[in-house]
PDB file of N, CA and C in Angstrom:
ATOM      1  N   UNK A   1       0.849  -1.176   0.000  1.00  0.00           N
ATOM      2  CA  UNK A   1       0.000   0.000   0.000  1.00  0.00           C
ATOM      3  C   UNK A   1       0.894   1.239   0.000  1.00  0.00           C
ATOM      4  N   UNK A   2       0.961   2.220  -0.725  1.00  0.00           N
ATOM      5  CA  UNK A   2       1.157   3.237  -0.599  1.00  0.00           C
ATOM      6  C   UNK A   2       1.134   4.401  -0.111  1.00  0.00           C
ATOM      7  N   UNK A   3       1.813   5.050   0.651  1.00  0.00           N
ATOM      8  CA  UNK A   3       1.560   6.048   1.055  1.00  0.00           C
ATOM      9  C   UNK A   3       1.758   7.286   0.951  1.00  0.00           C
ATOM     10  N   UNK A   4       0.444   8.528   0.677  1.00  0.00           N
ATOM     11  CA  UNK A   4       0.704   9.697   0.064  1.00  0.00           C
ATOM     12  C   UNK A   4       1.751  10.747   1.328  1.00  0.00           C
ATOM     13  N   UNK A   5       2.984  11.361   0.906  1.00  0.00           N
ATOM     14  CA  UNK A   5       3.640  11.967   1.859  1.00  0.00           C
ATOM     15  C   UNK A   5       3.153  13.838   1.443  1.00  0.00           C
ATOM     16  N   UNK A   6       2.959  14.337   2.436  1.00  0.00           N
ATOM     17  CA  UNK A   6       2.515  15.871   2.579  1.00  0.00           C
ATOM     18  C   UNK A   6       4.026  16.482   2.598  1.00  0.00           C
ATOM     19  N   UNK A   7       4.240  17.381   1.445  1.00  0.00           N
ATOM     20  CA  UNK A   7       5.534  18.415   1.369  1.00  0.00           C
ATOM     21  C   UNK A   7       5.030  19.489   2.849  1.00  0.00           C
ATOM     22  N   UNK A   8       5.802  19.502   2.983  1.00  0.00           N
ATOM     23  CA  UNK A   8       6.208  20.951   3.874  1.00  0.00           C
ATOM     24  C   UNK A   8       6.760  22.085   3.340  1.00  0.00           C
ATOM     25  N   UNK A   9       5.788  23.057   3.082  1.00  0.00           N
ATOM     26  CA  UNK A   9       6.166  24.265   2.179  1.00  0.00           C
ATOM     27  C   UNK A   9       6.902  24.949   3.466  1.00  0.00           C
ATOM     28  N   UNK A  10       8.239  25.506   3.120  1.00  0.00           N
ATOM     29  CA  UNK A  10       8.741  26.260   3.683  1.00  0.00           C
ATOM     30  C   UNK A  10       9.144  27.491   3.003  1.00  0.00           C
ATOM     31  N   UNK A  11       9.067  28.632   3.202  1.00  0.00           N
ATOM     32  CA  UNK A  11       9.795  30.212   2.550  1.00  0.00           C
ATOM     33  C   UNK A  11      10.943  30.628   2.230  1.00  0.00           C
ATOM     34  N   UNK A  12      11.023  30.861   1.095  1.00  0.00           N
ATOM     35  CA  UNK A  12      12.343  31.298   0.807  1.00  0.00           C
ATOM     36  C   UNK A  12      12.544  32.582   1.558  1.00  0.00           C
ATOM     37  N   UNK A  13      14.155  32.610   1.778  1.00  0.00           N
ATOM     38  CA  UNK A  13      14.760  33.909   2.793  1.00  0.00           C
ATOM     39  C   UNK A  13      14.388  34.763   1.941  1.00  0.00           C
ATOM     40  N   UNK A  14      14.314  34.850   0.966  1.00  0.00           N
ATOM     41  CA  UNK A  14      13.752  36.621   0.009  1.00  0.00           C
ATOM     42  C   UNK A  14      12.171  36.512   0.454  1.00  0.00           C
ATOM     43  N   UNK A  15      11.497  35.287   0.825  1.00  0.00           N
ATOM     44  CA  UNK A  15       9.798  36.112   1.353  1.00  0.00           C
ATOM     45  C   UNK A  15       9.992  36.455   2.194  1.00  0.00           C
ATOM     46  N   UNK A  16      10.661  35.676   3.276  1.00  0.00           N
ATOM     47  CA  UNK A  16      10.845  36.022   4.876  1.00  0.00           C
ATOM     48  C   UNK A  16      11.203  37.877   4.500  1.00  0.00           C
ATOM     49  N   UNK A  17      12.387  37.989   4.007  1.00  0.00           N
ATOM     50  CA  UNK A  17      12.710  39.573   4.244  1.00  0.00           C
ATOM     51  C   UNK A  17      11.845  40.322   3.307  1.00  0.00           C
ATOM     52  N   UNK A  18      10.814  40.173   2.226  1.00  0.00           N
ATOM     53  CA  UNK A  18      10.124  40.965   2.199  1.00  0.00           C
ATOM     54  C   UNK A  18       8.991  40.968   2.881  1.00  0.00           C
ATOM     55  N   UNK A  19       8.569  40.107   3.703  1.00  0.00           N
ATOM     56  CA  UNK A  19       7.235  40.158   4.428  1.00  0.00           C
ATOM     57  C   UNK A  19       7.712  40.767   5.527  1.00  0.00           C
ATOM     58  N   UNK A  20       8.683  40.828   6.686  1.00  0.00           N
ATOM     59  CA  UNK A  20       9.538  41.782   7.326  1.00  0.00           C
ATOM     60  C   UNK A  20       9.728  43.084   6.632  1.00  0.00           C
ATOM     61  N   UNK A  21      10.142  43.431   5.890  1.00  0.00           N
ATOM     62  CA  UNK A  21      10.596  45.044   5.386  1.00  0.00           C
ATOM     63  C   UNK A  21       9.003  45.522   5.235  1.00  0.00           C
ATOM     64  N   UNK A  22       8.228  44.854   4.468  1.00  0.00           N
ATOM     65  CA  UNK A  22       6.682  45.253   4.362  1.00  0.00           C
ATOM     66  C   UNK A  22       6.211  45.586   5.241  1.00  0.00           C
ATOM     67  N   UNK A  23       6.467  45.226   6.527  1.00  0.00           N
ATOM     68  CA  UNK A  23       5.701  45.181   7.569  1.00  0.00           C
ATOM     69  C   UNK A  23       6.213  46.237   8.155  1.00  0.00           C
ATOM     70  N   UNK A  24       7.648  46.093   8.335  1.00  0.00           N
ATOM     71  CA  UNK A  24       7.824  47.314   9.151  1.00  0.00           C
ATOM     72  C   UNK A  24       7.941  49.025   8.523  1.00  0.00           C
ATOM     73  N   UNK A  25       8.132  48.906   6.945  1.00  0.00           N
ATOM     74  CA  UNK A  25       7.699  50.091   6.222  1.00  0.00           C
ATOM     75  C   UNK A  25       6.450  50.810   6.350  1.00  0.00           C
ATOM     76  N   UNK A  26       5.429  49.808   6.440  1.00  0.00           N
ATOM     77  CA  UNK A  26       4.118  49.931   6.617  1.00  0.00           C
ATOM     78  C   UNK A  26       3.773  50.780   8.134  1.00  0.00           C
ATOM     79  N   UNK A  27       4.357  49.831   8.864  1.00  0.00           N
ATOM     80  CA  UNK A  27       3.872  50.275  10.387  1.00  0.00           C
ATOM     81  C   UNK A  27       4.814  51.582  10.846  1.00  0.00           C
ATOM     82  N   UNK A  28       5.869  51.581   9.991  1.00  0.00           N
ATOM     83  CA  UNK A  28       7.069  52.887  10.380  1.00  0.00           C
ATOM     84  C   UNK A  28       6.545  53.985   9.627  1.00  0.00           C
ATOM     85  N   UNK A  29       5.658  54.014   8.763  1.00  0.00           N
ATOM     86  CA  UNK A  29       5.287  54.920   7.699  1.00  0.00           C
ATOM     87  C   UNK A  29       4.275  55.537   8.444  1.00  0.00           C
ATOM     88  N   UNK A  30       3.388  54.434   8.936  1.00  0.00           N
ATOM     89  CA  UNK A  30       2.116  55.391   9.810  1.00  0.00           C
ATOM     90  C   UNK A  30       2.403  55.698  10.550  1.00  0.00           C
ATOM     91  N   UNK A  31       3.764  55.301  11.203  1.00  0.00           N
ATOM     92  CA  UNK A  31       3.741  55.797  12.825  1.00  0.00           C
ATOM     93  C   UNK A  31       4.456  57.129  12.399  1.00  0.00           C
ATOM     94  N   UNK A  32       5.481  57.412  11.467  1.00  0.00           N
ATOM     95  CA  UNK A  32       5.902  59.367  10.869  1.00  0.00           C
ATOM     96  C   UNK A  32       4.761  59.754  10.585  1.00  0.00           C
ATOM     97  N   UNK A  33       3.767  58.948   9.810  1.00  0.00           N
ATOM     98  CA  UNK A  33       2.567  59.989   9.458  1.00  0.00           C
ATOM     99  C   UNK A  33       1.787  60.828  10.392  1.00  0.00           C
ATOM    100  N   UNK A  34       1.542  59.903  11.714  1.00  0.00           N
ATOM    101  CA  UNK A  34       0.958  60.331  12.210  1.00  0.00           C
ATOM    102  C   UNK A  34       1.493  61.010  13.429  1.00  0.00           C
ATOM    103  N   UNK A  35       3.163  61.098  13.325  1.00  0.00           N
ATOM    104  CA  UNK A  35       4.104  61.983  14.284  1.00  0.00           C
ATOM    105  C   UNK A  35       3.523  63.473  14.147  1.00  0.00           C
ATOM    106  N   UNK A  36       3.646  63.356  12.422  1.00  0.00           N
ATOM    107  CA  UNK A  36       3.875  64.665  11.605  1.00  0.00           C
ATOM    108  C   UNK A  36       2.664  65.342  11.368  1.00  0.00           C
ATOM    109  N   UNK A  37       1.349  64.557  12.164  1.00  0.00           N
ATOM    110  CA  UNK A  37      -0.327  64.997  11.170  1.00  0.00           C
ATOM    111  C   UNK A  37      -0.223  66.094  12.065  1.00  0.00           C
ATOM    112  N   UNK A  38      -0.869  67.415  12.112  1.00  0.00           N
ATOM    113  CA  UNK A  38      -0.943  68.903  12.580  1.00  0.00           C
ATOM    114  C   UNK A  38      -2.159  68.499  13.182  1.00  0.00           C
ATOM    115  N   UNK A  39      -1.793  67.767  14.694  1.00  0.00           N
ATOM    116  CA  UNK A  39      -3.153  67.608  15.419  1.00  0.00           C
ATOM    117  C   UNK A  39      -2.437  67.682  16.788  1.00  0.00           C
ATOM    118  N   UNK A  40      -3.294  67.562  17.487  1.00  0.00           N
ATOM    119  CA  UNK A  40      -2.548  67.813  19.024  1.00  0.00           C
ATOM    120  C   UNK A  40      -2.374  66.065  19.852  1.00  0.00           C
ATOM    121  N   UNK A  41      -1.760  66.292  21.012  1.00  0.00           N
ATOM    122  CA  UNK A  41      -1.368  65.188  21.356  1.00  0.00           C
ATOM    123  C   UNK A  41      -2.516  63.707  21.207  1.00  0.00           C
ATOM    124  N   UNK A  42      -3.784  64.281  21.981  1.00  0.00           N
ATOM    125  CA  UNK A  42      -4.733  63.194  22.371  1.00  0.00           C
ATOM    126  C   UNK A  42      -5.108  62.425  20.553  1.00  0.00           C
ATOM    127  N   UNK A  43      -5.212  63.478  19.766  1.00  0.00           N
ATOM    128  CA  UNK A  43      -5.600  63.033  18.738  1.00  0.00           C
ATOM    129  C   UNK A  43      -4.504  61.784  18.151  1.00  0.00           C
ATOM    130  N   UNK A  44      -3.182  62.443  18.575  1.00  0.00           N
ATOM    131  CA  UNK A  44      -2.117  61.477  18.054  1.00  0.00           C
ATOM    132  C   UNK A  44      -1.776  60.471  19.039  1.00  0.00           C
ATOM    133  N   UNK A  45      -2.360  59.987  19.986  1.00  0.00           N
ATOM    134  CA  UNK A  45      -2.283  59.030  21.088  1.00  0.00           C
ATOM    135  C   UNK A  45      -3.668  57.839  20.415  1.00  0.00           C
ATOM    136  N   UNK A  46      -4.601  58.666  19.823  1.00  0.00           N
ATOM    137  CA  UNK A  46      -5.506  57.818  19.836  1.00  0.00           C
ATOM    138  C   UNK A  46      -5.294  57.438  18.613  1.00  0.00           C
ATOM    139  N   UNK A  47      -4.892  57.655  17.552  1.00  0.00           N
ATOM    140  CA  UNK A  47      -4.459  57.331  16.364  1.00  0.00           C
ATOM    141  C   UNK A  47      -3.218  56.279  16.264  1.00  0.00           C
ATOM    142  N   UNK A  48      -2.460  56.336  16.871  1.00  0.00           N
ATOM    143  CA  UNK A  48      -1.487  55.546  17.687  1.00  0.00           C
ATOM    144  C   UNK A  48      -1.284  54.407  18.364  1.00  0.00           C
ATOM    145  N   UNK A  49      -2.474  54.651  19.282  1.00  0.00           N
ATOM    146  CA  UNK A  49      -3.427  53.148  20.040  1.00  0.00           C
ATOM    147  C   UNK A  49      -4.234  52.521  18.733  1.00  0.00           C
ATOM    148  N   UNK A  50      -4.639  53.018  17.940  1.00  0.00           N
ATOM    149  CA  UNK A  50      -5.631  52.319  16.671  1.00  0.00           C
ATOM    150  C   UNK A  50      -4.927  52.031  16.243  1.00  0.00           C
ATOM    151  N   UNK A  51      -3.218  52.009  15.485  1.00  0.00           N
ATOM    152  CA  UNK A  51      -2.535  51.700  14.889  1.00  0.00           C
ATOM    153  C   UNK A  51      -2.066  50.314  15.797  1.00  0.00           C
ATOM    154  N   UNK A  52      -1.287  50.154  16.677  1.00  0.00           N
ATOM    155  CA  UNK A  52      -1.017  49.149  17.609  1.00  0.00           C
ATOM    156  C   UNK A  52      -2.201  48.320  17.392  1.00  0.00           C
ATOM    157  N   UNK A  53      -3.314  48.644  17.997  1.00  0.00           N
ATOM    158  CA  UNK A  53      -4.518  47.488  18.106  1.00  0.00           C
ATOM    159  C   UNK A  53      -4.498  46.537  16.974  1.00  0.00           C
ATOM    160  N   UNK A  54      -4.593  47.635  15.838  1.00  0.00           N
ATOM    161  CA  UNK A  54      -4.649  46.905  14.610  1.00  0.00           C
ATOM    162  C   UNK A  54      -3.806  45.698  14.003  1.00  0.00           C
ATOM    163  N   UNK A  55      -2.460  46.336  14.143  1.00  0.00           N
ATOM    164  CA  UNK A  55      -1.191  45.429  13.973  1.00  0.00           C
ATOM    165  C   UNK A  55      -1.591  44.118  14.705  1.00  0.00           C
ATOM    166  N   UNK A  56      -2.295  44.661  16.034  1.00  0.00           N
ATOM    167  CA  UNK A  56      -1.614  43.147  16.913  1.00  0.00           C
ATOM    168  C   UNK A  56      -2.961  42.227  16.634  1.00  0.00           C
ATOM    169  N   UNK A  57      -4.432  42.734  16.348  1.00  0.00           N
ATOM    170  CA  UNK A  57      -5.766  42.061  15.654  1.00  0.00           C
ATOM    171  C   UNK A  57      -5.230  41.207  14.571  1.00  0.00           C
ATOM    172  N   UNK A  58      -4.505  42.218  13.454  1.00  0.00           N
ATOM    173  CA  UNK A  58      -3.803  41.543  12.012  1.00  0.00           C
ATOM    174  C   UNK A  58      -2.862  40.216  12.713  1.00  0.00           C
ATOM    175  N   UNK A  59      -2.229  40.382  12.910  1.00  0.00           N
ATOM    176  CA  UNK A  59      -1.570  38.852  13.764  1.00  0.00           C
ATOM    177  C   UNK A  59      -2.071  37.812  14.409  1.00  0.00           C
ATOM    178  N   UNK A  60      -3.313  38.527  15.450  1.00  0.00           N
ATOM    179  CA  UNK A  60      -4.049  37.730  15.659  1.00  0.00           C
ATOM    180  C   UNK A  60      -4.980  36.379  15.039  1.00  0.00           C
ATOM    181  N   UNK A  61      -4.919  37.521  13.946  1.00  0.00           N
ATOM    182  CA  UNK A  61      -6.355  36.678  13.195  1.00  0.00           C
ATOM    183  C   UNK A  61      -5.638  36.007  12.084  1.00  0.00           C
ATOM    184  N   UNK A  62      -3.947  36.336  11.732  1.00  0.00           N
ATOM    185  CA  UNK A  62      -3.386  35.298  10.439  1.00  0.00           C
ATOM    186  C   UNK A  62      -3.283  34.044  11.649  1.00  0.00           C
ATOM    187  N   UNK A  63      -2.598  34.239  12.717  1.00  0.00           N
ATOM    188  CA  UNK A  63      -2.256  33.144  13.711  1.00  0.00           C
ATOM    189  C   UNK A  63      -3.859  32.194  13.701  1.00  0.00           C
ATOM    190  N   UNK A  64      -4.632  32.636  13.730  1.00  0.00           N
ATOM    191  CA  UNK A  64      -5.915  31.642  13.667  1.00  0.00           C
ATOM    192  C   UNK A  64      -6.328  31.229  12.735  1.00  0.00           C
ATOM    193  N   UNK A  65      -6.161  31.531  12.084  1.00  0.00           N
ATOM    194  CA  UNK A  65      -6.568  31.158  10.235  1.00  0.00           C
ATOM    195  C   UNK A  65      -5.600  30.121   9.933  1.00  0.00           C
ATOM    196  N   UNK A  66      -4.347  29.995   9.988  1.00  0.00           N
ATOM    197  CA  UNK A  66      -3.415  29.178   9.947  1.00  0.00           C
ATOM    198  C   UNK A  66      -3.657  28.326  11.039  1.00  0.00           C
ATOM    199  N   UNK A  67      -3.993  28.149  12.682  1.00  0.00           N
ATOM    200  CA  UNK A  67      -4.278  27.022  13.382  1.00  0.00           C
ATOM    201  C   UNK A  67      -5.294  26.123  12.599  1.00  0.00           C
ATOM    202  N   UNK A  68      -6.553  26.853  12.670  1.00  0.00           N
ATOM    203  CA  UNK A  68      -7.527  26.593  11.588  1.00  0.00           C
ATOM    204  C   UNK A  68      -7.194  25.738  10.845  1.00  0.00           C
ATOM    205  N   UNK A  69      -6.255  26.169  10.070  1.00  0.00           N
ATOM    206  CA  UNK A  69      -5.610  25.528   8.491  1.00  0.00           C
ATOM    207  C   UNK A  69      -4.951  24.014   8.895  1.00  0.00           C
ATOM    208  N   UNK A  70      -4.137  24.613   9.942  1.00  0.00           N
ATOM    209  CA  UNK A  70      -3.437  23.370  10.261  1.00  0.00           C
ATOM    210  C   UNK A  70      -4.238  21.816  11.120  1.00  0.00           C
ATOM    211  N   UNK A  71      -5.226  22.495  11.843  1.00  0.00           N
ATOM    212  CA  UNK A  71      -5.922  21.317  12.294  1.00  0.00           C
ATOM    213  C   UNK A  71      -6.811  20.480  11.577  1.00  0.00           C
ATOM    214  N   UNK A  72      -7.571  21.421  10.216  1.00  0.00           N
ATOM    215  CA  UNK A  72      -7.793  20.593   9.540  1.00  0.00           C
ATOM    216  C   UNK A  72      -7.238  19.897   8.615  1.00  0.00           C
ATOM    217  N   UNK A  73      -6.044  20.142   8.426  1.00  0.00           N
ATOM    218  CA  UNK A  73      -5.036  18.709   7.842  1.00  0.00           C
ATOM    219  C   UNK A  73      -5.110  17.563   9.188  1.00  0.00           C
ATOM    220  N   UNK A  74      -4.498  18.501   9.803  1.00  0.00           N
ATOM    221  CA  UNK A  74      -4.261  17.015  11.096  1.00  0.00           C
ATOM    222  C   UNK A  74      -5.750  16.110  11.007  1.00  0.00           C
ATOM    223  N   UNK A  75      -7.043  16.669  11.140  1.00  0.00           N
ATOM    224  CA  UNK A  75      -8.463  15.883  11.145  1.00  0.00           C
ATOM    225  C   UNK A  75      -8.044  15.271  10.040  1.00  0.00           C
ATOM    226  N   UNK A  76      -7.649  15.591   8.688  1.00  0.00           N
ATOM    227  CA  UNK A  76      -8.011  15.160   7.268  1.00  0.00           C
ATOM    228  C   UNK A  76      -6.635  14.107   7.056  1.00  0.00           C
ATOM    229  N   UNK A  77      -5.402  13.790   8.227  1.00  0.00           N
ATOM    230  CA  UNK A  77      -4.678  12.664   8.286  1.00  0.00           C
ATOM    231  C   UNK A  77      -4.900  12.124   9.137  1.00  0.00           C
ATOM    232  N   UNK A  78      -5.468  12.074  10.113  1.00  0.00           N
ATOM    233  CA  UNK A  78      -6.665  11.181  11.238  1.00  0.00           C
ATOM    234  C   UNK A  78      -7.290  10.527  10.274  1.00  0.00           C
ATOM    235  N   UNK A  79      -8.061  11.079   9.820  1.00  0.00           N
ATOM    236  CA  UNK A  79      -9.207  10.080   9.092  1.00  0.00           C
ATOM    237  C   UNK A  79      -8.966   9.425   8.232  1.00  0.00           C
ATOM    238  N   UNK A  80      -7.516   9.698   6.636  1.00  0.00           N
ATOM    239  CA  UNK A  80      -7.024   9.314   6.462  1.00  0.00           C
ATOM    240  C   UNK A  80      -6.618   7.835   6.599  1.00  0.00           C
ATOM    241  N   UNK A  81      -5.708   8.111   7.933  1.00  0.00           N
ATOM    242  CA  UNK A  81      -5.475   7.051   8.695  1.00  0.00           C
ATOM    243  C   UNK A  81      -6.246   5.764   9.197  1.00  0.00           C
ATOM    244  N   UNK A  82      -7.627   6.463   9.412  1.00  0.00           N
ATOM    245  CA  UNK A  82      -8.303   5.491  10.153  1.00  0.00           C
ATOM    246  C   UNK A  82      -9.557   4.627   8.621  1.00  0.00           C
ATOM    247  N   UNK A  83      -9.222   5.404   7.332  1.00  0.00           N
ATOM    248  CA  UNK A  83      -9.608   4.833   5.842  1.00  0.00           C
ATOM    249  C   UNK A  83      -8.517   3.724   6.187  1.00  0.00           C
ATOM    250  N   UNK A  84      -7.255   3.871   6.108  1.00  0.00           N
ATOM    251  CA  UNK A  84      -6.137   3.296   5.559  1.00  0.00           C
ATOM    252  C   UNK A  84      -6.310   1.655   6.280  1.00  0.00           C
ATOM    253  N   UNK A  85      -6.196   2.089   7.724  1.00  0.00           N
ATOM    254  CA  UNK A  85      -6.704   0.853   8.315  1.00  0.00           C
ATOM    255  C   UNK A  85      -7.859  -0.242   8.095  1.00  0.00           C
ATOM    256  N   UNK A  86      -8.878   0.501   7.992  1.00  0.00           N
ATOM    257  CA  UNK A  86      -9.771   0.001   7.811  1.00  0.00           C
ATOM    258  C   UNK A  86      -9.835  -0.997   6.133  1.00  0.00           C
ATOM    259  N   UNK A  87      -9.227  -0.452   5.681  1.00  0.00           N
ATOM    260  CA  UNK A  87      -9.300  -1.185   4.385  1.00  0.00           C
ATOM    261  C   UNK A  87      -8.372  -2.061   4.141  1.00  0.00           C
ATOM    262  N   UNK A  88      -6.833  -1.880   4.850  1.00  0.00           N
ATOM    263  CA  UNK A  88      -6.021  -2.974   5.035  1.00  0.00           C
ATOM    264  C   UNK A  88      -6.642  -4.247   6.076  1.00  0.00           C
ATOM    265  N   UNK A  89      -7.124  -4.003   7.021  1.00  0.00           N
ATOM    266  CA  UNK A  89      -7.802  -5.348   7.728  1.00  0.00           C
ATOM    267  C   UNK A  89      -8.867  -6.127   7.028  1.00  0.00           C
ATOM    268  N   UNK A  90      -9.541  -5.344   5.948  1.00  0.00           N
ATOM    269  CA  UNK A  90     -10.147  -5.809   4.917  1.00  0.00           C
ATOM    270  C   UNK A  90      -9.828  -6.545   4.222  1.00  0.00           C
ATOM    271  N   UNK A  91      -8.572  -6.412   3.685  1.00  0.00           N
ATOM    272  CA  UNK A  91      -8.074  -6.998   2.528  1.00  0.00           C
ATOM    273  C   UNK A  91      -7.507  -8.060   2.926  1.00  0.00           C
ATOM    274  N   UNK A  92      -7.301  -8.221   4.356  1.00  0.00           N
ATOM    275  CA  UNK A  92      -6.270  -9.652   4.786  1.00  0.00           C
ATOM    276  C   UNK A  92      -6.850 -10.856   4.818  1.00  0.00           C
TER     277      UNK A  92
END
């Protein structure tokens, strides 16, 4: 019997450093923008806190989407597994 093997996609070091430089261009860009916006402090505290929140929501929610992702492989090689068996005790 054969068995199907799952690759493990891993990233090349050029995604790793552009998903890093992206990120922090992005988040370094708003945070001058909003050094520099002609508003007074509270406005730029609260603009500031919305920026943070956001970042750390955005992480939040790739980190769950990917558990997500990953448990349903793990269910979908469970069951897999428990086809595989079942049809080898069959066949004996």
């Amino acid at each position: 019997m054969e068995r199907s093997v799952s690759s493990s996609q891993t990233h090349s070091s050029a995604w790793i450093l552009h998903s890093w430089l992206s990120f922090a261009l992005s988040v370094g860009s708003m945070a001058i923008g909003i050094y520099l916006l002609p508003a007074n402090g509270w406005q730029k505290g609260y603009l500031g806190m919305g920026l943070i929140f956001t970042v750390g929501a955005t992480i939040n929610m790739s980190k769950t989407t990917r558990d997500l992702h990953e448990s349903k492989k793990m269910i979908a090689k469970v069951e897999e597994a428990k086809v595989e068996k079942l049809l080898a005790s069959n066949n004996l």
